[in-house]
C-alpha atoms as a PDB file:
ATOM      1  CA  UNK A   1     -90.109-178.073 -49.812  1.00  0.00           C
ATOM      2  CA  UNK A   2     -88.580-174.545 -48.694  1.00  0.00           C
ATOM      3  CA  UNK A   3     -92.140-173.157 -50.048  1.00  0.00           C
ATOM      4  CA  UNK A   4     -94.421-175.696 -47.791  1.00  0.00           C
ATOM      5  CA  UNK A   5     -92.085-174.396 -44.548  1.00  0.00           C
ATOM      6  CA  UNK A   6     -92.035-170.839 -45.349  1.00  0.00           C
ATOM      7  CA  UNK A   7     -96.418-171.347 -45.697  1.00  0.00           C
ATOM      8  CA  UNK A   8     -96.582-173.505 -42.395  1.00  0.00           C
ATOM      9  CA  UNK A   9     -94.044-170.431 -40.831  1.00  0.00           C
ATOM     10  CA  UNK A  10     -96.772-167.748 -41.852  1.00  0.00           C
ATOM     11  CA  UNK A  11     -99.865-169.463 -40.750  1.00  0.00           C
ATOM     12  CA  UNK A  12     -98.384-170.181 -37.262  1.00  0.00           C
ATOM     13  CA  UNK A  13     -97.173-166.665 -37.156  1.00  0.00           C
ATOM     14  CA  UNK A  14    -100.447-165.298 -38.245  1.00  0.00           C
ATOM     15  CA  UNK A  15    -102.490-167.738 -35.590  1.00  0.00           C
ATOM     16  CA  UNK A  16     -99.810-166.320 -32.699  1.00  0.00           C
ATOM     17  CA  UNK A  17    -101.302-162.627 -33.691  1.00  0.00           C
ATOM     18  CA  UNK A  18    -105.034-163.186 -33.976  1.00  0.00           C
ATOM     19  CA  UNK A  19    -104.117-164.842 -30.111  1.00  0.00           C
ATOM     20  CA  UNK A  20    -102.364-162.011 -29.208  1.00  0.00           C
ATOM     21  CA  UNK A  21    -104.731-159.495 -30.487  1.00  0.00           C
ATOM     22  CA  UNK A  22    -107.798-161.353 -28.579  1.00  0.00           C
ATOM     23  CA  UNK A  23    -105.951-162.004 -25.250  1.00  0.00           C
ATOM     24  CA  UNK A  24    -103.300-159.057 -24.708  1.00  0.00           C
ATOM     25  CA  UNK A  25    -104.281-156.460 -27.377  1.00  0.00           C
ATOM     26  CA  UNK A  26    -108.407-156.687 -26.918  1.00  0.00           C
ATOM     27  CA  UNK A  27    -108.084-156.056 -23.143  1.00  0.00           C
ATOM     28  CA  UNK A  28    -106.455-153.177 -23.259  1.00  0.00           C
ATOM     29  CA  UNK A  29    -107.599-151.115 -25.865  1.00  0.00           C
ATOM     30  CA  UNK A  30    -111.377-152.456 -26.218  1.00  0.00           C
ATOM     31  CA  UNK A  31    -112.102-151.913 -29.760  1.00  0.00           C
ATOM     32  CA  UNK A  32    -114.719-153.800 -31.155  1.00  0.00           C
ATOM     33  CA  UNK A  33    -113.460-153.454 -34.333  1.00  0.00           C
ATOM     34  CA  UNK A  34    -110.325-155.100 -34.094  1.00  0.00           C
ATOM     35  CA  UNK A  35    -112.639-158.171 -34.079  1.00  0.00           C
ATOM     36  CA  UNK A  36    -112.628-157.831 -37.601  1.00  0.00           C
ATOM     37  CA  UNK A  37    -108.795-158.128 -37.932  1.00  0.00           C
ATOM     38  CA  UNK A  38    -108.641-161.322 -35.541  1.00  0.00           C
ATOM     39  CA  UNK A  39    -111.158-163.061 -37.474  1.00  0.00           C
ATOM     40  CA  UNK A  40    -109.310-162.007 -40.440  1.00  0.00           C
ATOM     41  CA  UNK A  41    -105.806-162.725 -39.282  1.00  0.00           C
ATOM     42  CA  UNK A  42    -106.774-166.154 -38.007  1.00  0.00           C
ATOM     43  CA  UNK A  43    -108.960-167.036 -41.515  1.00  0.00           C
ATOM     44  CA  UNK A  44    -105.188-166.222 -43.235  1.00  0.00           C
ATOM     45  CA  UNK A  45    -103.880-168.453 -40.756  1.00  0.00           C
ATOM     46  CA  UNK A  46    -105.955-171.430 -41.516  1.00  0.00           C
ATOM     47  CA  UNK A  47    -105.612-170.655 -45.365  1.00  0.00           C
ATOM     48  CA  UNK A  48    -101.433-170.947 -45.349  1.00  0.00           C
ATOM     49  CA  UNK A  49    -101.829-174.077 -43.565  1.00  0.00           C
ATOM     50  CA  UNK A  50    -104.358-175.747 -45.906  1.00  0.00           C
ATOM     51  CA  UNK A  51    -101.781-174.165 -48.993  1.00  0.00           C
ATOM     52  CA  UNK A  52     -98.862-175.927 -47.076  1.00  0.00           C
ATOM     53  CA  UNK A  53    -100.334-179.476 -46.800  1.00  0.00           C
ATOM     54  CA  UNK A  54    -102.001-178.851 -50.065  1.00  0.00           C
ATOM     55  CA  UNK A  55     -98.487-178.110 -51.807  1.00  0.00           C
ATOM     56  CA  UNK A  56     -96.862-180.579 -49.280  1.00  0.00           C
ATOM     57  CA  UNK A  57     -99.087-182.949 -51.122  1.00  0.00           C
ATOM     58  CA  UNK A  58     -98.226-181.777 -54.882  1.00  0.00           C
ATOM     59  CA  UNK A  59     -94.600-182.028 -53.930  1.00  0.00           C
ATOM     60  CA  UNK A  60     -95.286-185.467 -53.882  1.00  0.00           C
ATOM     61  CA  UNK A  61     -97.787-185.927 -56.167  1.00  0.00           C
ATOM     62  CA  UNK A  62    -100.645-187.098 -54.245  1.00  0.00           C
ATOM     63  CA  UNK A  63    -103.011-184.684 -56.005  1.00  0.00           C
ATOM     64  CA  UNK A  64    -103.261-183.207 -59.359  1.00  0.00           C
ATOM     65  CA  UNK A  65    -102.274-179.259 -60.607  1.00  0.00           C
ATOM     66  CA  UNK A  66    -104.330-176.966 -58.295  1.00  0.00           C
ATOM     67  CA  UNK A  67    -106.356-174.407 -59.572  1.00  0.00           C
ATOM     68  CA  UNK A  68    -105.343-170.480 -57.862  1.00  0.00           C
ATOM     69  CA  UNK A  69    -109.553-170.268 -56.672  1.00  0.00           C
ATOM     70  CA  UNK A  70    -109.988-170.694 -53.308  1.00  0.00           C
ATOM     71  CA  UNK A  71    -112.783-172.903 -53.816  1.00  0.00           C
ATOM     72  CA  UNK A  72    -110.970-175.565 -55.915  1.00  0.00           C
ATOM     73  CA  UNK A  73    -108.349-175.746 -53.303  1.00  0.00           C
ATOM     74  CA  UNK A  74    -110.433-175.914 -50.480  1.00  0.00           C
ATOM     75  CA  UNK A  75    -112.579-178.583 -52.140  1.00  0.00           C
ATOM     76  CA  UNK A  76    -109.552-180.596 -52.925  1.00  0.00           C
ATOM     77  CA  UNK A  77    -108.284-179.976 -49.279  1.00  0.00           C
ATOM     78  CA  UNK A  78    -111.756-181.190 -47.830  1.00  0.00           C
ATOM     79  CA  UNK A  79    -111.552-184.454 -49.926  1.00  0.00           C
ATOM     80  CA  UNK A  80    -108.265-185.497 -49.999  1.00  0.00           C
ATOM     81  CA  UNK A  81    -105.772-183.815 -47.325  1.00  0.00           C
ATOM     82  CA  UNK A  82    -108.630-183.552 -44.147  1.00  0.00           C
ATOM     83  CA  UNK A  83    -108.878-187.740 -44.049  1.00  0.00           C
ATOM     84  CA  UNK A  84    -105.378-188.540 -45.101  1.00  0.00           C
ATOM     85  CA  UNK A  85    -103.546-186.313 -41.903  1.00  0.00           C
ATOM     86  CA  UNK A  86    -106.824-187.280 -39.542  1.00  0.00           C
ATOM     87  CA  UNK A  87    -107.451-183.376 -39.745  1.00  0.00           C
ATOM     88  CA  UNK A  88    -110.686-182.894 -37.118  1.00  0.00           C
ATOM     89  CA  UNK A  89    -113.616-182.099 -39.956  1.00  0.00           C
ATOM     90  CA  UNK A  90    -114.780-179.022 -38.047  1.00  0.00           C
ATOM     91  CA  UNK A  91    -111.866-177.127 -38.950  1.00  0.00           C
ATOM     92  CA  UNK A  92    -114.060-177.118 -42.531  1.00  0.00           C
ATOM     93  CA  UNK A  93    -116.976-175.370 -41.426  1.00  0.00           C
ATOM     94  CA  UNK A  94    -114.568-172.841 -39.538  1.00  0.00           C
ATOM     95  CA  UNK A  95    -113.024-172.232 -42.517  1.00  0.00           C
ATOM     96  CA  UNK A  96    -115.999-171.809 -44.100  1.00  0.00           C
ATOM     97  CA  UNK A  97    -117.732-169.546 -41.293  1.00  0.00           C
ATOM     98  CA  UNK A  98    -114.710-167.223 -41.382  1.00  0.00           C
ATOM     99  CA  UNK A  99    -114.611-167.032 -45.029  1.00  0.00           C
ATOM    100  CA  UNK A 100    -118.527-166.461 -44.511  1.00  0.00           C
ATOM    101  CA  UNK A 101    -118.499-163.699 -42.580  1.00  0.00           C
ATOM    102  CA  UNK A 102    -115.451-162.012 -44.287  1.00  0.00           C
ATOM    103  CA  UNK A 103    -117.353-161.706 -47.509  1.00  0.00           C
ATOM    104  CA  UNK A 104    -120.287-160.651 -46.081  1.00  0.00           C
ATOM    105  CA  UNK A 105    -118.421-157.976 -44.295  1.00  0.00           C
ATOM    106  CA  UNK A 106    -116.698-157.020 -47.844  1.00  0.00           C
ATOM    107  CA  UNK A 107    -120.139-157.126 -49.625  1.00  0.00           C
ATOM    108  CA  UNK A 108    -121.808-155.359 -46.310  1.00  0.00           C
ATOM    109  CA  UNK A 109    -123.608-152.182 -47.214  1.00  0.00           C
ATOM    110  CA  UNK A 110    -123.887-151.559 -43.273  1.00  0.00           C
ATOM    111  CA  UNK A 111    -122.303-152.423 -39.842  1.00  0.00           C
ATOM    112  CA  UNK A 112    -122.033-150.994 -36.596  1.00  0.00           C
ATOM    113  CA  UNK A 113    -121.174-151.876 -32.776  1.00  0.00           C
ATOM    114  CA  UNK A 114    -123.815-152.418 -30.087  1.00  0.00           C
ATOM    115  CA  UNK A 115    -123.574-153.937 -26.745  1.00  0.00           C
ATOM    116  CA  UNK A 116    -120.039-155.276 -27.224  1.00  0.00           C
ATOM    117  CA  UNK A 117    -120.541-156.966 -30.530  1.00  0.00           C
ATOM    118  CA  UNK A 118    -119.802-155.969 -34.185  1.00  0.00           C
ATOM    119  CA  UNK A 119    -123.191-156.355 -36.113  1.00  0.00           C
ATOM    120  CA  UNK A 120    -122.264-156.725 -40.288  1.00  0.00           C
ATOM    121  CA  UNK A 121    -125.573-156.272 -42.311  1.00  0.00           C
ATOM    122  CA  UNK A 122    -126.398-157.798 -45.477  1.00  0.00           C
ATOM    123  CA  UNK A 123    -128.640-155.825 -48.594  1.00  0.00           C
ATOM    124  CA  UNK A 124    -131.622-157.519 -47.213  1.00  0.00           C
ATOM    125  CA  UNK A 125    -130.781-157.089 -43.494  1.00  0.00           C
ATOM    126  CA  UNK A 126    -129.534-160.224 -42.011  1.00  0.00           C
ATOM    127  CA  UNK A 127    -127.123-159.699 -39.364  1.00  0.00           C
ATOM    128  CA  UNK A 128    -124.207-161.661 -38.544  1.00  0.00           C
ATOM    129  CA  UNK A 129    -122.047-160.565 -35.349  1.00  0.00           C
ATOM    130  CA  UNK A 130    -118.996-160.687 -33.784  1.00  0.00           C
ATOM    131  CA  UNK A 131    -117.862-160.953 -30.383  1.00  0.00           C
ATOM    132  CA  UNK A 132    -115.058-161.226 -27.769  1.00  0.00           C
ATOM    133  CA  UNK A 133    -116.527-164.965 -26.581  1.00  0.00           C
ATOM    134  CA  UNK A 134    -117.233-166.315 -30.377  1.00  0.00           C
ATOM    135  CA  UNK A 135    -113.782-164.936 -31.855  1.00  0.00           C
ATOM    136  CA  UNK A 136    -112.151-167.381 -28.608  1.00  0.00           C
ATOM    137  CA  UNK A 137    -114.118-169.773 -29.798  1.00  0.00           C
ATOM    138  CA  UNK A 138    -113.158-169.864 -33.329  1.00  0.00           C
ATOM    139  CA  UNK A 139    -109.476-169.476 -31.733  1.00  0.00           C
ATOM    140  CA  UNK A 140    -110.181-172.613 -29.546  1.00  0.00           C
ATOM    141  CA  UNK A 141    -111.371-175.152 -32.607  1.00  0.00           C
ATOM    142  CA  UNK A 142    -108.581-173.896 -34.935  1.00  0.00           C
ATOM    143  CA  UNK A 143    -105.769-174.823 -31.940  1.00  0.00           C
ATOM    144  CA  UNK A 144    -106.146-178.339 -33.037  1.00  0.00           C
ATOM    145  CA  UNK A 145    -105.006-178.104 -36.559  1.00  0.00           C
ATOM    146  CA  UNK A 146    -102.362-176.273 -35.937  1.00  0.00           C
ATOM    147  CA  UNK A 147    -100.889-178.794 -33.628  1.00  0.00           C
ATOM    148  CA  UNK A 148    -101.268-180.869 -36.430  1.00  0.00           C
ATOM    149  CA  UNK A 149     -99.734-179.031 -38.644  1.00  0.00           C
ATOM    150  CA  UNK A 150     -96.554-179.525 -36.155  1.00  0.00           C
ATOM    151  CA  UNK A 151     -96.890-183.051 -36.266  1.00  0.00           C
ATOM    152  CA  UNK A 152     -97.053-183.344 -39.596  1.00  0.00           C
ATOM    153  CA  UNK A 153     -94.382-181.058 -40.510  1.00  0.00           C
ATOM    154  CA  UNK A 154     -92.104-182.170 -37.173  1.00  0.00           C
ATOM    155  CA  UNK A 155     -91.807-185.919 -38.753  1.00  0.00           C
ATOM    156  CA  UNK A 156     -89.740-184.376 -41.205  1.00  0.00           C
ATOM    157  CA  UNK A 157     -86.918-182.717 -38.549  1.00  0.00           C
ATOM    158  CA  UNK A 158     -87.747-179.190 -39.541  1.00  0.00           C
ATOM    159  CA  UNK A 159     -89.178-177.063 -36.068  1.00  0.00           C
ATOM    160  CA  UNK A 160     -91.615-174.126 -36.307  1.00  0.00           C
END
């Protein structure tokens, strides 16, 4: 149980950066590229919580041995822990957009700032950006799932 605290610990404290970074940090220093490490910081953030209620769940043996891929685990998060803690389903395509445009920026043979936004380009030239108002947004949907998270977790007299 220890493990599932010390994962719902990180994501929280990972979340309370990628906020910092976008309201306090951003401001002040106005580098577009620290975009990239909120969106980052706050897809780690949603991926400790899903491990925490995913081995929240093991612990008790609601689900079978999970696989180490991402993709099994998130699969087996979307089916199984999203409708039994009444987790909002958009937090799944968030997860998947960040994850989205984190590998595209890993498998990006270009990208570059313009007009206040970070532009990542693929091999055949799609673009997908970045900016100040869709990295609050992304901040803004995930809010709710971390509150949840607390509830969850809270039931069980342990604070975050």
């Amino acid at each position: 149980m220890e493990e599932v605290f010390k994962l719902v610990s990180k994501a929280k404290k990972l979340y309370e950066t990628a906020d910092h970074l976008t309201y306090v940090t951003f401001p002040v220093v106005n580098e577009i590229k620290l975009l990239v490490t909120i969106t980052e910081n706050l897809h780690s953030a949603l991926v400790h919580g899903m491990n925490a209620l995913l081995q929240y769940d093991r612990l008790y043996k609601r689900i079978p041995p999970l696989n180490t891929d991402f993709t099994s685990r998130f699969e087996v998060f979307k089916t199984k822990c999203v409708p039994r803690y009444n987790i909002d389903r958009s937090i799944i395509l968030l997860m998947q957009d960040l994850k989205d445009i984190i590998e595209k920026r890993k498998e990006s043979p270009m990208e570059f700032q313009r007009k206040n936004k970070f532009v990542i380009c693929s091999h055949d030239y799609k673009m997908k950006t970045l900016s100040l108002g869709k990295v609050k947004e992304y901040l803004s949907q995930s809010k709710p799932f971390f509150t949840r998270l607390d509830m969850i977790f809270n039931k069980n007299g342990r604070r975050f």
